[in-house]
Protein backbone atom coordinates (compact mmCIF):
# COMPACT_ATOMS: atom_id res chain seq x y z
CA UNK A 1 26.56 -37.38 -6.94
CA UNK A 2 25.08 -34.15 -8.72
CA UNK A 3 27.01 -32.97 -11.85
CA UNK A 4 26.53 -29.74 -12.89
CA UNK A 5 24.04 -29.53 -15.29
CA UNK A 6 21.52 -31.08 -11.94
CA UNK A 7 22.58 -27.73 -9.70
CA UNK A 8 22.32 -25.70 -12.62
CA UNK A 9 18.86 -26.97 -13.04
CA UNK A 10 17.96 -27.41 -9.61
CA UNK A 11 18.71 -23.47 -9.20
CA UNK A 12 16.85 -22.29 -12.49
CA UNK A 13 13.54 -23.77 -10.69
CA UNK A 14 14.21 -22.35 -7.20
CA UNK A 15 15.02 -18.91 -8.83
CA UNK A 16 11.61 -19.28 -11.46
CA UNK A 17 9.59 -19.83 -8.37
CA UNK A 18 10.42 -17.21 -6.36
CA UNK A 19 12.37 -14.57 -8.01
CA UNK A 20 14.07 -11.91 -6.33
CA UNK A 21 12.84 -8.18 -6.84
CA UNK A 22 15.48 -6.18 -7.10
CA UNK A 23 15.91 -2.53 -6.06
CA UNK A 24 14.49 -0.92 -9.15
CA UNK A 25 12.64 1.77 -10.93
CA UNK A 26 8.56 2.10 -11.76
CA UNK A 27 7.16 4.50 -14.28
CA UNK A 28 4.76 4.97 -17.52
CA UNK A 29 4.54 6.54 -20.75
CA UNK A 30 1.27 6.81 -22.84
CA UNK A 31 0.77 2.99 -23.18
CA UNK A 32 1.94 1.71 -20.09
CA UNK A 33 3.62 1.42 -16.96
CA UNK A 34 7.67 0.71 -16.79
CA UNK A 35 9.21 -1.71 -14.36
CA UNK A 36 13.21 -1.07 -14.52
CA UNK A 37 12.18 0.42 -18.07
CA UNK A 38 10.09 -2.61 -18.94
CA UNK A 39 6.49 -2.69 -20.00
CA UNK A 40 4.66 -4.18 -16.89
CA UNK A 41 0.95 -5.26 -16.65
CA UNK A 42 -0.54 -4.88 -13.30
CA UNK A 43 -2.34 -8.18 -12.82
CA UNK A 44 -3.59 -7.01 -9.02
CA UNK A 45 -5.97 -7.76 -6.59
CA UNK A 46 -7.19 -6.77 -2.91
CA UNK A 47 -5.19 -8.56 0.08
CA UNK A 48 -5.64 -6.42 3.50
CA UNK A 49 -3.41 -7.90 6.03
CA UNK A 50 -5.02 -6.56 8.99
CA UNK A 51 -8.37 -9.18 7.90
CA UNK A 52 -5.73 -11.48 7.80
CA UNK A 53 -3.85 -13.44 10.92
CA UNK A 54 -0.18 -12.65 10.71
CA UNK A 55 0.20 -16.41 10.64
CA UNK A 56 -1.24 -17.18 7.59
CA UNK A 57 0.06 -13.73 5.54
CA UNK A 58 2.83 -15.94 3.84
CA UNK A 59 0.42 -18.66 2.66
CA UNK A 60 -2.10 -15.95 1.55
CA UNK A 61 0.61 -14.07 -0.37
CA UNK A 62 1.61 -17.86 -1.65
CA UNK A 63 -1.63 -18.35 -3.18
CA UNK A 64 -1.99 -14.78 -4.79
CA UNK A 65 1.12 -15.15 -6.96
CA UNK A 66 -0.12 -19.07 -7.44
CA UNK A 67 -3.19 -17.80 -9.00
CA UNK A 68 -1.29 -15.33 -11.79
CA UNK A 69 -1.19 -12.39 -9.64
CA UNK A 70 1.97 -10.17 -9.90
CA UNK A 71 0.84 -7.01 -7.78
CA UNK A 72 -1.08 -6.72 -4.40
CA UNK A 73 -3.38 -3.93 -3.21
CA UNK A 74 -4.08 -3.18 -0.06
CA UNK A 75 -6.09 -0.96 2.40
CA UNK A 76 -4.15 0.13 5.81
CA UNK A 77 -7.03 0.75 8.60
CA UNK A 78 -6.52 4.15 9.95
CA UNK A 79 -8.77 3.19 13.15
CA UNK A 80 -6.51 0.05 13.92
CA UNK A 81 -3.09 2.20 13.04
CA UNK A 82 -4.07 5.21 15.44
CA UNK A 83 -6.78 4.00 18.16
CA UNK A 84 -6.15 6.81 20.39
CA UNK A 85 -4.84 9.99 19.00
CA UNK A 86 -1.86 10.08 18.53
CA UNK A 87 -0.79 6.85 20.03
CA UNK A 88 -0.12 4.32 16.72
CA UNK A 89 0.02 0.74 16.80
CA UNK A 90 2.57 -1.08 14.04
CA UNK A 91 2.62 -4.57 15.87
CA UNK A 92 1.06 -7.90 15.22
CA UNK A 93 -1.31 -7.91 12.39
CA UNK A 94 -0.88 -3.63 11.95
CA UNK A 95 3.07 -4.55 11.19
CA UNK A 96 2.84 -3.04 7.79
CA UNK A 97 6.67 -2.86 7.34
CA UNK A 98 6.91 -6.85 7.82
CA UNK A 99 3.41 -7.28 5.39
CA UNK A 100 5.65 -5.55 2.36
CA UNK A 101 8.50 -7.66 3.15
CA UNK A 102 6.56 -10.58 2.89
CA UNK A 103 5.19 -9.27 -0.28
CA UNK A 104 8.63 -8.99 -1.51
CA UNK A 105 10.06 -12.09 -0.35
CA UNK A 106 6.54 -13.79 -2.33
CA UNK A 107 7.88 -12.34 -5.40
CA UNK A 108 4.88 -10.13 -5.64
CA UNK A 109 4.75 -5.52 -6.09
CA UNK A 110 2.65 -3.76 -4.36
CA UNK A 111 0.44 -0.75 -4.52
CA UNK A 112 -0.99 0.87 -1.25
CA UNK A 113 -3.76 2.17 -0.42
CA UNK A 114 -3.79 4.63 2.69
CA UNK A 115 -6.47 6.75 2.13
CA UNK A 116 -7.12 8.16 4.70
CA UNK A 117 -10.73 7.56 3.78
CA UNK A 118 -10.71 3.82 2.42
CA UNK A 119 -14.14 2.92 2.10
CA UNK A 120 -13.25 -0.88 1.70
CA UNK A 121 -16.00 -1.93 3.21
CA UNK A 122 -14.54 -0.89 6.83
CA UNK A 123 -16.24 0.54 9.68
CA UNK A 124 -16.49 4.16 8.68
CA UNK A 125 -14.53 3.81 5.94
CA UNK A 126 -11.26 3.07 8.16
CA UNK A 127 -11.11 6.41 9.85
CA UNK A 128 -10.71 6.38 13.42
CA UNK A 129 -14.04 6.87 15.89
CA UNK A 130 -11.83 9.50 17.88
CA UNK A 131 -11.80 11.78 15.13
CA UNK A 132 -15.29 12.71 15.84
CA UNK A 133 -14.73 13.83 19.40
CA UNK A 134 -12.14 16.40 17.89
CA UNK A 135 -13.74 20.32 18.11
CA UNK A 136 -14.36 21.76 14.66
CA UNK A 137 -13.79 18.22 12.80
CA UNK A 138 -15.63 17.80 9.22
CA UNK A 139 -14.04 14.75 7.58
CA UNK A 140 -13.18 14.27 4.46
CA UNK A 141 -13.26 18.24 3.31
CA UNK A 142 -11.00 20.95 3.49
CA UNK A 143 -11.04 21.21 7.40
CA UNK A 144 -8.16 21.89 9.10
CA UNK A 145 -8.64 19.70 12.26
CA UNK A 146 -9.12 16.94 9.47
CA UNK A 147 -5.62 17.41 7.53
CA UNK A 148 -4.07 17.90 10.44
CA UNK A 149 -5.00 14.56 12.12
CA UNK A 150 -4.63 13.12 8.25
CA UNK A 151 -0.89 14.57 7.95
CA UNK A 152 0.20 12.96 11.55
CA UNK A 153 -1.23 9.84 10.14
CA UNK A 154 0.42 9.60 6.68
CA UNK A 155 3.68 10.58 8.43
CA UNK A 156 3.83 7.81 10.81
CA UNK A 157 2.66 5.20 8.17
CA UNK A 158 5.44 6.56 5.89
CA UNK A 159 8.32 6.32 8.59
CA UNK A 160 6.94 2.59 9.05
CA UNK A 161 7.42 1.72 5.32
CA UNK A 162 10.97 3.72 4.70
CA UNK A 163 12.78 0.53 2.79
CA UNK A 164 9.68 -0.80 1.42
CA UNK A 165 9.28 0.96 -2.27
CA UNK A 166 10.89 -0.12 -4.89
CA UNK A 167 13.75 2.46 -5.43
CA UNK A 168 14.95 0.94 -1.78
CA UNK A 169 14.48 -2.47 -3.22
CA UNK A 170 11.22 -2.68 -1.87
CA UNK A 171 7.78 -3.92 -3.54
CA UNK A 172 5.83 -1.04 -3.47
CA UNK A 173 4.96 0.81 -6.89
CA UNK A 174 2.57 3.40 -5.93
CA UNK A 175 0.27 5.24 -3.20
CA UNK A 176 -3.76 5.56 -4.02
CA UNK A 177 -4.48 9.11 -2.74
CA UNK A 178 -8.45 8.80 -1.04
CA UNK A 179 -10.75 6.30 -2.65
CA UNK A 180 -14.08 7.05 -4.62
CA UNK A 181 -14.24 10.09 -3.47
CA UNK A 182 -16.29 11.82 -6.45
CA UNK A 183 -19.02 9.72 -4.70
CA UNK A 184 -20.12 12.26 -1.94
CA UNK A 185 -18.08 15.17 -2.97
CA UNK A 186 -16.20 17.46 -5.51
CA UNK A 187 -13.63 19.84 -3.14
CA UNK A 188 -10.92 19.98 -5.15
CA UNK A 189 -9.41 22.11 -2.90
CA UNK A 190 -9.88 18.67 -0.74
CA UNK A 191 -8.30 16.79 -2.54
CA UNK A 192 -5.40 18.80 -3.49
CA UNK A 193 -4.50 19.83 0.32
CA UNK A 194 -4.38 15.66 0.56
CA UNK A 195 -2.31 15.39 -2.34
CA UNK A 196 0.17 18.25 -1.11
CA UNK A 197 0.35 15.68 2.44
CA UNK A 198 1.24 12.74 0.21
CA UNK A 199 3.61 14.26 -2.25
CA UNK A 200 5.68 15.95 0.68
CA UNK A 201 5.71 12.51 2.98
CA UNK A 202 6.35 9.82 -0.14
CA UNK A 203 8.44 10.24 -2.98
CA UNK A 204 6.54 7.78 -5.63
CA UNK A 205 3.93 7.81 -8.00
CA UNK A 206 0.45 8.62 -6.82
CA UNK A 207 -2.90 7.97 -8.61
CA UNK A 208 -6.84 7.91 -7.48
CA UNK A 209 -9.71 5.94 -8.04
CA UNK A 210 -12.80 8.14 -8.48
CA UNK A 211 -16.53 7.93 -9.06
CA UNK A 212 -19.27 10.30 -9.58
């Protein structure tokens, strides 16, 4: 028979290896970023689920937080999301709502990357081939046709991931507005149209990671 002091233990180690993330807050002040008001170290690294078969996203997610990870980054492909216009794709391996709550359920945040130019080593940089059948389309500038197919994008990602931030007890922390974009350009007014898309479709804390 069990006595107490064996369930008490026996529950300490099922709780210490996967611990629940509760709903919660996420923040900074000049030295670093606040967790439910708690200094918190992003130790992070790149996990796309749409390289990875649905099958194994558990195990993958497994070995991240095995390896000292506490946060995952990740790249949604625009061209896998959206392969026609307008016509979006959330199933299988695109099933970004059930990726976060496996994040979640590994114990693990999250920070996600949507673009909507990733780069990431993805054919043309994860947007979609259709874009350049659209009349008057210039991506990645200040072109309407561009923030237009851009905004229905971010929308239908965002109604896919309602629940999945950490306010709603969810594991994501923050959204990555474009990626590297100093690279090839220097539109600010570019980058601020993007970041006017983002603010009004996610209510979280946004950040960029620049070059050039």
């Amino acid at each position: 028979m069990f006595s107490a002091v064996h369930i008490y233990f026996a529950l300490a180690a099922l709780f210490a290896t996967v611990p629940h993330v509760i709903a919660g807050s996420f923040t900074y002040n000049n030295e670093s970023f606040l967790l439910n008001g708690e200094p918190y170290q992003i130790r992070g690294g790149q996990m796309d689920p749409q390289r990875i078969p649905r099958a194994y996203w558990s195990n993958r997610l497994a070995l991240a937080r095995g390896m000292g990870l506490n946060t995952v980054f990740s790249y949604p492909f625009w061209n896998e999301l959206e392969p026609r216009q307008g016509h979006f794709d959330f199933s299988g391996m695109n099933d970004m709502a059930e990726w976060y709550r496996q994040v979640h359920d590994a114990g693990l945040q999250a920070v996600i990357r949507p673009g909507p130019y990733i780069d990431g080593e993805h054919e043309w940089g994860g947007l979609p081939a259709w874009l350049s059948e659209v009349p008057g389309m210039a991506v990645r500038q200040n072109n309407q046709p561009f923030l237009d197919a851009a905004k229905s994008y971010i929308e239908a990602l965002a109604n896919e991931l309602n629940g999945s931030f950490i306010p709603q007890d969810g594991p994501i922390l923050m959204v990555q507005i474009e990626n590297e974009y100093g690279f090839c350009g220097s539109d600010h007014t570019y980058t601020n149209a993007l970041k006017d898309i983002y603010t009004a479709t996610f209510d979280t804390i946004f950040y960029t990671n620049d070059g050039g």
